[in-house]
C-alpha atoms as a PDB file:
ATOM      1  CA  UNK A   1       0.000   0.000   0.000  1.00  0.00           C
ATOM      2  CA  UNK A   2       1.306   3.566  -0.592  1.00  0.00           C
ATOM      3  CA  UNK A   3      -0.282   6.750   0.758  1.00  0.00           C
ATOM      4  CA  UNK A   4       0.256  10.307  -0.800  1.00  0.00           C
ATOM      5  CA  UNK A   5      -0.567  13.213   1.393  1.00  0.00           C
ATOM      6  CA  UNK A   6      -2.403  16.633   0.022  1.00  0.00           C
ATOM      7  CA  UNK A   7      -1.992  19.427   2.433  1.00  0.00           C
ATOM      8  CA  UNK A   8      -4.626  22.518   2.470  1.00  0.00           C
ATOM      9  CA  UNK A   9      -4.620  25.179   4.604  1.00  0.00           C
ATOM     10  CA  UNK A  10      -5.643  23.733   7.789  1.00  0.00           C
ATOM     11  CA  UNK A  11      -6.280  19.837   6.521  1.00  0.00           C
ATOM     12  CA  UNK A  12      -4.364  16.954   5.323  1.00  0.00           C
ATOM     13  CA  UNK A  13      -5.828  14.771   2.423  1.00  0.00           C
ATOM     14  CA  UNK A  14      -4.085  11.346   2.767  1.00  0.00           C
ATOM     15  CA  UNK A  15      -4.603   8.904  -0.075  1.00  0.00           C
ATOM     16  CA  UNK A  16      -4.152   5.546   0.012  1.00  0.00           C
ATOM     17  CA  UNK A  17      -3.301   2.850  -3.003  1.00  0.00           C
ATOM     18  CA  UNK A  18      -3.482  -0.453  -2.867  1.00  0.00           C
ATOM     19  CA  UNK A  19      -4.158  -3.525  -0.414  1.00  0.00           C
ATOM     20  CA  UNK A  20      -5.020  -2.444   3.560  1.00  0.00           C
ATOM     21  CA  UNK A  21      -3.271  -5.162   5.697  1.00  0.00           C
ATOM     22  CA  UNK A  22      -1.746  -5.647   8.768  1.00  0.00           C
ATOM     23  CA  UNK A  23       1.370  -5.310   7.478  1.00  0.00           C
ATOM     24  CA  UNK A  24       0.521  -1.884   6.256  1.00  0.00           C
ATOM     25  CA  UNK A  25      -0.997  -0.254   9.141  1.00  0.00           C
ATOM     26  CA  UNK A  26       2.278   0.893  10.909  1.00  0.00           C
ATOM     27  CA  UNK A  27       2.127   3.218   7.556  1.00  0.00           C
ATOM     28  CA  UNK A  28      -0.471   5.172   8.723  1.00  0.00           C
ATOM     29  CA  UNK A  29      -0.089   5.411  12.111  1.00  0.00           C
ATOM     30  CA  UNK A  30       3.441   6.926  11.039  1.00  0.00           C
ATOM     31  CA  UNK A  31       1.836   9.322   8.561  1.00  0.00           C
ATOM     32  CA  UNK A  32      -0.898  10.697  11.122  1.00  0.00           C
ATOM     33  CA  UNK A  33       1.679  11.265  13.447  1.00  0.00           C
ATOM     34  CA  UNK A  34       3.970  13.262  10.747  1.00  0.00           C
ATOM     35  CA  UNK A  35       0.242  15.337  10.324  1.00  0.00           C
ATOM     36  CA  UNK A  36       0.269  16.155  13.917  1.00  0.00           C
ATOM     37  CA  UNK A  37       3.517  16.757  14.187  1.00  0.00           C
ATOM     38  CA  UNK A  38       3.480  19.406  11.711  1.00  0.00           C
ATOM     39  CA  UNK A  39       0.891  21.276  13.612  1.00  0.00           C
ATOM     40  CA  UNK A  40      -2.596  20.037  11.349  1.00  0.00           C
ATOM     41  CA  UNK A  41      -5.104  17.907  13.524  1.00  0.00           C
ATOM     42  CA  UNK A  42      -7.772  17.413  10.550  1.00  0.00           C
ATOM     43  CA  UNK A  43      -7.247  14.663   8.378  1.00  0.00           C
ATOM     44  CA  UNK A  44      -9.429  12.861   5.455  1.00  0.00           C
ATOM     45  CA  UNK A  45      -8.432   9.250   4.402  1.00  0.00           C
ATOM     46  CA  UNK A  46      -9.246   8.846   0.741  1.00  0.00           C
ATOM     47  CA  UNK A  47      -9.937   4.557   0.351  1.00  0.00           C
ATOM     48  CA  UNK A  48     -11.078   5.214  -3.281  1.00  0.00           C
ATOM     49  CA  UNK A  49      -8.376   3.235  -4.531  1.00  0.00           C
ATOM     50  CA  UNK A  50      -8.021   0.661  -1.526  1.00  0.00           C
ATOM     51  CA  UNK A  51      -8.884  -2.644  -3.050  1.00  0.00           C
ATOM     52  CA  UNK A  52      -8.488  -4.999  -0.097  1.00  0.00           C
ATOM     53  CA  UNK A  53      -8.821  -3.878   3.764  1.00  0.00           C
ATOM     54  CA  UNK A  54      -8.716  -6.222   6.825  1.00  0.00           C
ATOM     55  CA  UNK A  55      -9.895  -5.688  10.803  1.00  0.00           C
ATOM     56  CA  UNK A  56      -6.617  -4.760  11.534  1.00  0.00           C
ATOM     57  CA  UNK A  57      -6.565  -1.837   9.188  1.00  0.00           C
ATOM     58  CA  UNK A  58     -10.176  -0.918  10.176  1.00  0.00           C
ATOM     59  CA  UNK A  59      -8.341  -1.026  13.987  1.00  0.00           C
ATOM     60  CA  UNK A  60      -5.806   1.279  13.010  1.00  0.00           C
ATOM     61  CA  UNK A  61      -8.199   4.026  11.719  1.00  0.00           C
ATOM     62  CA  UNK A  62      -9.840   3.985  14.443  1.00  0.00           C
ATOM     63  CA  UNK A  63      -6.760   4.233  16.268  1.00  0.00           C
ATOM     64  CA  UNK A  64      -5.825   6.990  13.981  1.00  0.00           C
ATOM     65  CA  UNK A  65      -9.280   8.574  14.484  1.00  0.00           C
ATOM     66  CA  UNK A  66      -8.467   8.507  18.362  1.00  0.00           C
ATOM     67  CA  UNK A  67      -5.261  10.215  17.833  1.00  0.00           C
ATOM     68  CA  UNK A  68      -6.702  12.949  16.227  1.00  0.00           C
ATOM     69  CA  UNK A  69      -9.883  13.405  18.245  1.00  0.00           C
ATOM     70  CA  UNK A  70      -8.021  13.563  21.636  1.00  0.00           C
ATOM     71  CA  UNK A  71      -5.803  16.866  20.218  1.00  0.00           C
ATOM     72  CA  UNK A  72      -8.889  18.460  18.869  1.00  0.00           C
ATOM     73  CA  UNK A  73      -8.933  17.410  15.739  1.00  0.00           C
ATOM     74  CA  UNK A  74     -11.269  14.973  13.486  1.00  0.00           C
ATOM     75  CA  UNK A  75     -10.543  12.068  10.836  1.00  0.00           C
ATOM     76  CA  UNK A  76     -13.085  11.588   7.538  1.00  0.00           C
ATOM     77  CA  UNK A  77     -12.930   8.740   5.366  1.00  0.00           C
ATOM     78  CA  UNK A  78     -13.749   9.610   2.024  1.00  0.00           C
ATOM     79  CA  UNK A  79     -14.524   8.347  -1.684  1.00  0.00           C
ATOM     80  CA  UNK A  80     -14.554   4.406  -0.112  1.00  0.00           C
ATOM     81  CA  UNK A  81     -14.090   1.972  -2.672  1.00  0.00           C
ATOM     82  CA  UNK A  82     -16.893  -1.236  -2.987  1.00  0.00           C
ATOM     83  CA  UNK A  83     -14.839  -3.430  -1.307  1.00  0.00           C
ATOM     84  CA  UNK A  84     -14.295  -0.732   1.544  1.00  0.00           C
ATOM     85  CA  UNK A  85     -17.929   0.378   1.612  1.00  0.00           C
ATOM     86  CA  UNK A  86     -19.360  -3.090   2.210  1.00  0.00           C
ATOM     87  CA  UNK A  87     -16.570  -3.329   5.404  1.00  0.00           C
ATOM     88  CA  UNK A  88     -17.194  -0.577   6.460  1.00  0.00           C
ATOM     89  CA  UNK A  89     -20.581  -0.839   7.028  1.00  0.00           C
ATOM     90  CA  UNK A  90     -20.861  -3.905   8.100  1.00  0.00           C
ATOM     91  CA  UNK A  91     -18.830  -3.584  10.954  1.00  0.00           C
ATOM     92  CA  UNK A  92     -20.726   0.131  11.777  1.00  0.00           C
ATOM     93  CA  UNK A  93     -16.559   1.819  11.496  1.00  0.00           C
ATOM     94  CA  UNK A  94     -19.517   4.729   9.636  1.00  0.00           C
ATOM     95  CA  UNK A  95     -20.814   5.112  13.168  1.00  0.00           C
ATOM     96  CA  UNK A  96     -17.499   5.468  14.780  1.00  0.00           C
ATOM     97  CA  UNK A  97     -15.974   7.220  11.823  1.00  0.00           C
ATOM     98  CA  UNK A  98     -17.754   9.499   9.521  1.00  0.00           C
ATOM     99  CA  UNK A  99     -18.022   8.686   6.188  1.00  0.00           C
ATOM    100  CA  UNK A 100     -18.055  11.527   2.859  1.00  0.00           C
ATOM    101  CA  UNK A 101     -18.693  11.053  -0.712  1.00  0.00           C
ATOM    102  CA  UNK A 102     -16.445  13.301  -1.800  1.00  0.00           C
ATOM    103  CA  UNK A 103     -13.128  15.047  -0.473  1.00  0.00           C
ATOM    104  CA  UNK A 104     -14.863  18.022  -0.852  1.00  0.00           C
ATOM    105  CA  UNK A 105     -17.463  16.784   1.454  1.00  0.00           C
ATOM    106  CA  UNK A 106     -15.089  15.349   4.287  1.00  0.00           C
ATOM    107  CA  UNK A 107     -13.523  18.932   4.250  1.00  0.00           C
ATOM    108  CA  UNK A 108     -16.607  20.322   4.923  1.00  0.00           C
ATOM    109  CA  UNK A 109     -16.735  18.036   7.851  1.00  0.00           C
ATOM    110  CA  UNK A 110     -14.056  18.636   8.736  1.00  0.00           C
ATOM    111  CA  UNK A 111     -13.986  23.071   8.943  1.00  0.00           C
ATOM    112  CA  UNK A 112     -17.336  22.904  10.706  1.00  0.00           C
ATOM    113  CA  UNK A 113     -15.417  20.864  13.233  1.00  0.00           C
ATOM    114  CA  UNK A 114     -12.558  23.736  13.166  1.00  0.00           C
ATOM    115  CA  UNK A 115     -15.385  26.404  14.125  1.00  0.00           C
ATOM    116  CA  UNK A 116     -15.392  27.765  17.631  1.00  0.00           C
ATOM    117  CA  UNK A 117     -18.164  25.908  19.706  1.00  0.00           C
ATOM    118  CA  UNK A 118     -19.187  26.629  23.265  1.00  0.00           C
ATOM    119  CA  UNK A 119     -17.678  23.787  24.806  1.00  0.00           C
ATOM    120  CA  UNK A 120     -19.550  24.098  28.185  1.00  0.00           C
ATOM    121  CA  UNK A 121     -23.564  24.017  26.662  1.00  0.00           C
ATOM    122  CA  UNK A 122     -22.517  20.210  25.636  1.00  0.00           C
ATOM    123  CA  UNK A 123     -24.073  18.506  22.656  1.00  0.00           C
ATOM    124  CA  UNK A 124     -26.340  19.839  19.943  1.00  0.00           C
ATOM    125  CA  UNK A 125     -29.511  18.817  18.303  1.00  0.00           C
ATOM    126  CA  UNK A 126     -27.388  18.103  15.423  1.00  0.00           C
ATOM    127  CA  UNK A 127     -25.232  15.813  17.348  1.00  0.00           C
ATOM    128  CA  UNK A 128     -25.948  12.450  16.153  1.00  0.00           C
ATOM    129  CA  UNK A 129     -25.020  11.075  19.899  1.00  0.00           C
ATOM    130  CA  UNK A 130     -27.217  13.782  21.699  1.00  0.00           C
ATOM    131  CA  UNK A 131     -30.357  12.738  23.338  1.00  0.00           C
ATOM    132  CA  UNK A 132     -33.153  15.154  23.998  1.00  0.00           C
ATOM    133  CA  UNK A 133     -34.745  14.565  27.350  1.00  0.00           C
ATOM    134  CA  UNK A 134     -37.449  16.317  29.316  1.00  0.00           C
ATOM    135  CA  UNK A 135     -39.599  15.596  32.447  1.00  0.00           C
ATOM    136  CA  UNK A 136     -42.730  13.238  31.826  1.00  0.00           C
ATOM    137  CA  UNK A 137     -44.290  14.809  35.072  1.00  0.00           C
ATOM    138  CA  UNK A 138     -43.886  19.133  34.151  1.00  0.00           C
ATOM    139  CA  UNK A 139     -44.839  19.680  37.742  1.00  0.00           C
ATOM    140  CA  UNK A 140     -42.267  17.762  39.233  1.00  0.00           C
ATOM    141  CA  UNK A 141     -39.827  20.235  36.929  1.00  0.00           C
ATOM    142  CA  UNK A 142     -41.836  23.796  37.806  1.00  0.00           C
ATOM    143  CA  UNK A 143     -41.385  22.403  41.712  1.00  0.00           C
ATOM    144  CA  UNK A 144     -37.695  21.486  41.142  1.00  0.00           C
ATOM    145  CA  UNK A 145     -37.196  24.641  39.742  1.00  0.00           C
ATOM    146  CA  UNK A 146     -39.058  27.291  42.277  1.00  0.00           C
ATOM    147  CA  UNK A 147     -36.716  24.858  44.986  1.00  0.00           C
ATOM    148  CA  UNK A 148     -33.792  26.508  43.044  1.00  0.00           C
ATOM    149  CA  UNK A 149     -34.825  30.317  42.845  1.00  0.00           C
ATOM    150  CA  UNK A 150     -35.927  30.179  46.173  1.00  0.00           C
ATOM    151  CA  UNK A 151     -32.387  29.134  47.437  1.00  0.00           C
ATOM    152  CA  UNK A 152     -30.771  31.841  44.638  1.00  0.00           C
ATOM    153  CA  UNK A 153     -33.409  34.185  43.654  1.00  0.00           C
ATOM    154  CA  UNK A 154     -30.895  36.291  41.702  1.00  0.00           C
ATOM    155  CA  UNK A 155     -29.866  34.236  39.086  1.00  0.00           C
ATOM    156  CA  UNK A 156     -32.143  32.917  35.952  1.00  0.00           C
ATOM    157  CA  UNK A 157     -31.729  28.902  35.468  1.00  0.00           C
ATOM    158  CA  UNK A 158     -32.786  28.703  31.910  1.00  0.00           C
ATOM    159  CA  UNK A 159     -35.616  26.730  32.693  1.00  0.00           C
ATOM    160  CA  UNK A 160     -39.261  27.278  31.309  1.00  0.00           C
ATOM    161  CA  UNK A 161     -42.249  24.423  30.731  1.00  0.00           C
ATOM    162  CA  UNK A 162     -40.966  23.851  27.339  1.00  0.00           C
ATOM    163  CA  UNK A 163     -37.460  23.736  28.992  1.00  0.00           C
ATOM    164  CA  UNK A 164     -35.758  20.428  27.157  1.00  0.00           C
ATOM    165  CA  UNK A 165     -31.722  19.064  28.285  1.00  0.00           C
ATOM    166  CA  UNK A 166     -29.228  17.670  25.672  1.00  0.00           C
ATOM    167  CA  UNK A 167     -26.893  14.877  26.749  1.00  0.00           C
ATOM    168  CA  UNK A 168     -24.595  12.945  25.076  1.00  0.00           C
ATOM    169  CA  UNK A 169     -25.290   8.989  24.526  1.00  0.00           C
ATOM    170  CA  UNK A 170     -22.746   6.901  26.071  1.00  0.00           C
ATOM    171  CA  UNK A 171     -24.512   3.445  25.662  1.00  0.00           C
ATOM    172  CA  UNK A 172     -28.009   1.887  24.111  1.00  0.00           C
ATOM    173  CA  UNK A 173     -29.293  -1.646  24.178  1.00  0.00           C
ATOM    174  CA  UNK A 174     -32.670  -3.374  24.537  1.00  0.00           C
ATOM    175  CA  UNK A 175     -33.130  -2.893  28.064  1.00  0.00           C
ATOM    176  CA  UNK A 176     -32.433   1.382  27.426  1.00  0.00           C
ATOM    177  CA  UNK A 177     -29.780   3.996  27.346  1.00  0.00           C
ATOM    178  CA  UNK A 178     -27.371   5.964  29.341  1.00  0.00           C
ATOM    179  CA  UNK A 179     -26.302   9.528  28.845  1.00  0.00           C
ATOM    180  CA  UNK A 180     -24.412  12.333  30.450  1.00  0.00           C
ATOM    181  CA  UNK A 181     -25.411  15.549  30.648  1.00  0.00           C
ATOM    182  CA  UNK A 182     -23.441  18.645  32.270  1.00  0.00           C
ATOM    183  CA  UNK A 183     -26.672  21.020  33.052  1.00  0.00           C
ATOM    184  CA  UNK A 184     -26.112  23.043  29.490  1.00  0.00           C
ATOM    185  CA  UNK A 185     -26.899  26.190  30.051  1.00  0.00           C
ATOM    186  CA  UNK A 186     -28.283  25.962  33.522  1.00  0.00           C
ATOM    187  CA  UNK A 187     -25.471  26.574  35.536  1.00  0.00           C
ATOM    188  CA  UNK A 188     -26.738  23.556  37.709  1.00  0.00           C
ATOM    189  CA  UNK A 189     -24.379  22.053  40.461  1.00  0.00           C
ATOM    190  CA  UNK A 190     -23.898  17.634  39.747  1.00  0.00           C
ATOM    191  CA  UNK A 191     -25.590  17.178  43.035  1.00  0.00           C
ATOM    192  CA  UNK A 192     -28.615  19.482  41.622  1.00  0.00           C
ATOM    193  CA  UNK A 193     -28.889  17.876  38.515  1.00  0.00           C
ATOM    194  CA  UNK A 194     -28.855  14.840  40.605  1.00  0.00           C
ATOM    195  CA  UNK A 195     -31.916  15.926  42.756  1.00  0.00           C
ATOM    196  CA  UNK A 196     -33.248  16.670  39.440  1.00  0.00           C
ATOM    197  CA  UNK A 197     -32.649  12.997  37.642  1.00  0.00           C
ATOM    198  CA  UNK A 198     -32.931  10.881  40.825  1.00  0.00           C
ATOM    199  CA  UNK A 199     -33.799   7.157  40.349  1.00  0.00           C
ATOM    200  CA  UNK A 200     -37.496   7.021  39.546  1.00  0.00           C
ATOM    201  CA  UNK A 201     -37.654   9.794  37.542  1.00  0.00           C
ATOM    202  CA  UNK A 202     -39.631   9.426  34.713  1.00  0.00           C
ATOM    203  CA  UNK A 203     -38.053  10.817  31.084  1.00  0.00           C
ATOM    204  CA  UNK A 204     -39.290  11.349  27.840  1.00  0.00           C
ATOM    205  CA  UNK A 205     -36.460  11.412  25.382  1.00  0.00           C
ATOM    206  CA  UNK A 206     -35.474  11.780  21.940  1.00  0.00           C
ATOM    207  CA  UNK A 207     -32.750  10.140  20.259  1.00  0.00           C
ATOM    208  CA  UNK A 208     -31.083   8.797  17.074  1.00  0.00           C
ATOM    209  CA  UNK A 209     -30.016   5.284  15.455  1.00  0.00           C
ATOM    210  CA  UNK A 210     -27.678   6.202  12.715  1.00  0.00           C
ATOM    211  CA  UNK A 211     -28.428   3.780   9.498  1.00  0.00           C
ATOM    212  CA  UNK A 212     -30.854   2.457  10.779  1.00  0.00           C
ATOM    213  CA  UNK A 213     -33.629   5.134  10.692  1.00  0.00           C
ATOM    214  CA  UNK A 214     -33.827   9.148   9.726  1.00  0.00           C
ATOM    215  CA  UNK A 215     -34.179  11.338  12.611  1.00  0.00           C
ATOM    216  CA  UNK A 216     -35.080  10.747  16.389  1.00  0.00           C
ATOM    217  CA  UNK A 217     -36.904   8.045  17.763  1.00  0.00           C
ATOM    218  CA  UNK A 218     -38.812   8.494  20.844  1.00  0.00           C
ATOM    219  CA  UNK A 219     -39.645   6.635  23.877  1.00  0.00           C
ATOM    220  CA  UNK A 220     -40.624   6.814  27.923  1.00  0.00           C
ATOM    221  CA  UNK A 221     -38.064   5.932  30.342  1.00  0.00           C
ATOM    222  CA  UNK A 222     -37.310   5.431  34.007  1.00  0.00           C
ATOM    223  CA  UNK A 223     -33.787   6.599  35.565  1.00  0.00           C
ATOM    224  CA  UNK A 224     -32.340   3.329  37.054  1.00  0.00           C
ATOM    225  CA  UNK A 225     -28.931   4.856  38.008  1.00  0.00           C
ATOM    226  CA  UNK A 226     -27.060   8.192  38.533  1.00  0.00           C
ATOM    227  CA  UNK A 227     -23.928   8.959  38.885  1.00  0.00           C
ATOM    228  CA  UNK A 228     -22.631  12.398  40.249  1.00  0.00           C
ATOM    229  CA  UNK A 229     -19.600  13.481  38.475  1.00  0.00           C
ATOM    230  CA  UNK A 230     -16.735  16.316  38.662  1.00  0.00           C
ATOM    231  CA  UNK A 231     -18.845  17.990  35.380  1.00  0.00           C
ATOM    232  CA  UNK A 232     -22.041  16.643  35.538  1.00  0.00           C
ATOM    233  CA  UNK A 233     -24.241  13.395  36.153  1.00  0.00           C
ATOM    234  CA  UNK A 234     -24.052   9.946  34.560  1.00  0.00           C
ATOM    235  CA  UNK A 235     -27.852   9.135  33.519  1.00  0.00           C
ATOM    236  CA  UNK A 236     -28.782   5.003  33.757  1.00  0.00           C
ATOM    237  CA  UNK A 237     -32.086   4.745  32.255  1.00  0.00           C
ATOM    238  CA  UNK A 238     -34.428   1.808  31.454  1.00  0.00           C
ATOM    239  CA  UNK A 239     -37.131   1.766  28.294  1.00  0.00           C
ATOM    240  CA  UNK A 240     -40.833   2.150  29.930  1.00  0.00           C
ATOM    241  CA  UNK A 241     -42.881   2.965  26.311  1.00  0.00           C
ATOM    242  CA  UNK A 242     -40.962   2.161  23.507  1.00  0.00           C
ATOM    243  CA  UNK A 243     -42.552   0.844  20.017  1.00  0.00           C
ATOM    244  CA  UNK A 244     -41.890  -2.645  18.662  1.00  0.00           C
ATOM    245  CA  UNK A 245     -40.616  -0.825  15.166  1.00  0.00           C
ATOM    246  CA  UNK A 246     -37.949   1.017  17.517  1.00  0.00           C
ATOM    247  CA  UNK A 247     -37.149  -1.783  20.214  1.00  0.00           C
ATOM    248  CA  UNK A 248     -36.410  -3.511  17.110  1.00  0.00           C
ATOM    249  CA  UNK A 249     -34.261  -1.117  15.549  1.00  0.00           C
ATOM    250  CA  UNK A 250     -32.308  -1.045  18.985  1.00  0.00           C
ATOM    251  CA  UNK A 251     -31.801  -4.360  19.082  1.00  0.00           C
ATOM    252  CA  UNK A 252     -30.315  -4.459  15.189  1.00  0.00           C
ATOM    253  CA  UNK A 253     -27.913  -1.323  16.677  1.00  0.00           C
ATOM    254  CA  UNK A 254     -27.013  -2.973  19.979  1.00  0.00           C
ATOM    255  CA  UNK A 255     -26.237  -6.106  18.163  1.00  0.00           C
ATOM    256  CA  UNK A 256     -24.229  -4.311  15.227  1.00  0.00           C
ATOM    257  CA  UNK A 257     -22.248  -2.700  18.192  1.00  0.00           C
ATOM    258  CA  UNK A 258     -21.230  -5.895  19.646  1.00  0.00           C
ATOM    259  CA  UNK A 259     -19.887  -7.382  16.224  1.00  0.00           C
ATOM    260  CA  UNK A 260     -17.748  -3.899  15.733  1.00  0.00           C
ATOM    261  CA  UNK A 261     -16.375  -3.991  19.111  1.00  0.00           C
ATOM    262  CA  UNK A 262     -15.760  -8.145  18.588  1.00  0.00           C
ATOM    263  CA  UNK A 263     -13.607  -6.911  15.535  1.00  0.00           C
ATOM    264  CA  UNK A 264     -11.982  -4.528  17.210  1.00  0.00           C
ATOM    265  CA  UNK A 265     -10.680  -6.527  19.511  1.00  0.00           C
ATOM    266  CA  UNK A 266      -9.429  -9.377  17.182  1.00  0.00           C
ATOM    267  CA  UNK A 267      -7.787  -6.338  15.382  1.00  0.00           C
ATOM    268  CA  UNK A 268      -6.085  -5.443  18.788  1.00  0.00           C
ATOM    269  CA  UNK A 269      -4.966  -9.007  20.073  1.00  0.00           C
ATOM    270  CA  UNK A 270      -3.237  -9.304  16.047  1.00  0.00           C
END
């Protein structure tokens, strides 16, 4: 395999020729540390013309991918080849690595991931791994939240009846999902988002299955476990009302999950 790099201004097109092996990933691990090394954290991987790729080259992207992420920076695969394609989604690598059509497309990715974000609100809408979650019971919210202007009067929790937090998914299976969340925009202590989430608590939240269905998917939940934290709560919570289409569709994920993460670690242990 042989892999040509295209600087831009603030990315780093990499393309690769040829067969994707084990003895071949050492290659890239060397070339995305040359990237960071020169300063550039935002990389694309053309596979167009990749003909062959194994688990331990799929490991090694990821790997890659990690590198990248943990400095600030992103990595796109682009232009896949057929071979690739069918890999890659059929180990889900598309849900831990995103996947462009064209260069063009993966830079795109790539400078809306260079744009300044305020770090501290946590997860978008947009976020593919956010999940939208408000109170089943509004009354047990308005009470929650006169409890907190009563002990600060002066400050404005951005709260309202319509009032909705963002979290970030950190696990999903049949039984439900986890989350954290680090009070947004609310300026919340962890022990008041705690009173807030306590076991028992009953959710109503929004989230997505990427591949296997457009948009959110909704269901009611119960919080089974919380976990205070140095920058917010850890949310445990277990599907109440959930339809069979989307129970279903969980399952397919949870299971798809499993057989990426068995890959993954045959690809480690090599």
């Amino acid at each position: 395999m042989h892999i040509t790099a295209e600087p831009g201004e603030s990315h780093v097109v990499l393309h690769l020729r040829g067969e994707f092996d084990t003895y071949y990933c050492h290659l890239l691990e060397e070339e995305i540390a040359a990237v960071q090394k020169s300063g550039m954290q935002l990389v694309v991987l053309n596979l167009r013309l990749v003909k062959f790729i194994n688990s331990t080259a799929l490991g090694a992207i990821i790997k890659a991918s990690k590198a990248l992420t943990r400095n600030g920076g992103m990595l796109v695969i682009s232009r896949p080849s057929a071979f690739c394609r069918d890999i890659i989604e059929k180990v889900g690598l598309n849900r831990v690595v995103p996947v462009a059509e064209t260069d063009e497309e993966a830079i795109t990715m790539l400078i809306e991931k260079a744009k300044p974000a305020a770090q501290s609100d946590g997860p978008s809408e947009e976020d593919p791994s956010s999940v939208i979650f408000r109170m089943a019971d509004m009354a047990r919210l308005r009470h929650f939240v006169e409890q907190e202007k009563a002990k600060n009067p002066l400050h404005g929790h951005a709260f309202g009846d319509n009032w909705a937090g963002i979290g970030r998914m950190s696990g999903l299976d049949e039984d439900g999902l986890r989350f954290t969340w680090n009070g947004g925009k609310t300026d919340l202590t962890a022990f008041d988002m705690g009173q807030m989430l306590s076991v028992g608590t009953e959710l109503l939240v929004k989230f997505r299955l990427p591949l296997l269905q457009r948009g959110y998917v909704e269901a009611k939940v119960t919080v089974s476990f919380l976990e205070e934290r140095a920058d917010g709560v850890k949310v445990g919570c277990r599907f109440v009302e959930i339809d069979d289409e989307t129970r279903a569709a969980v399952g397919q994920y949870a299971q798809d999950m499993a057989f990426l993460k068995e890959e993954l670690r045959k690809a480690t242990d090599q």
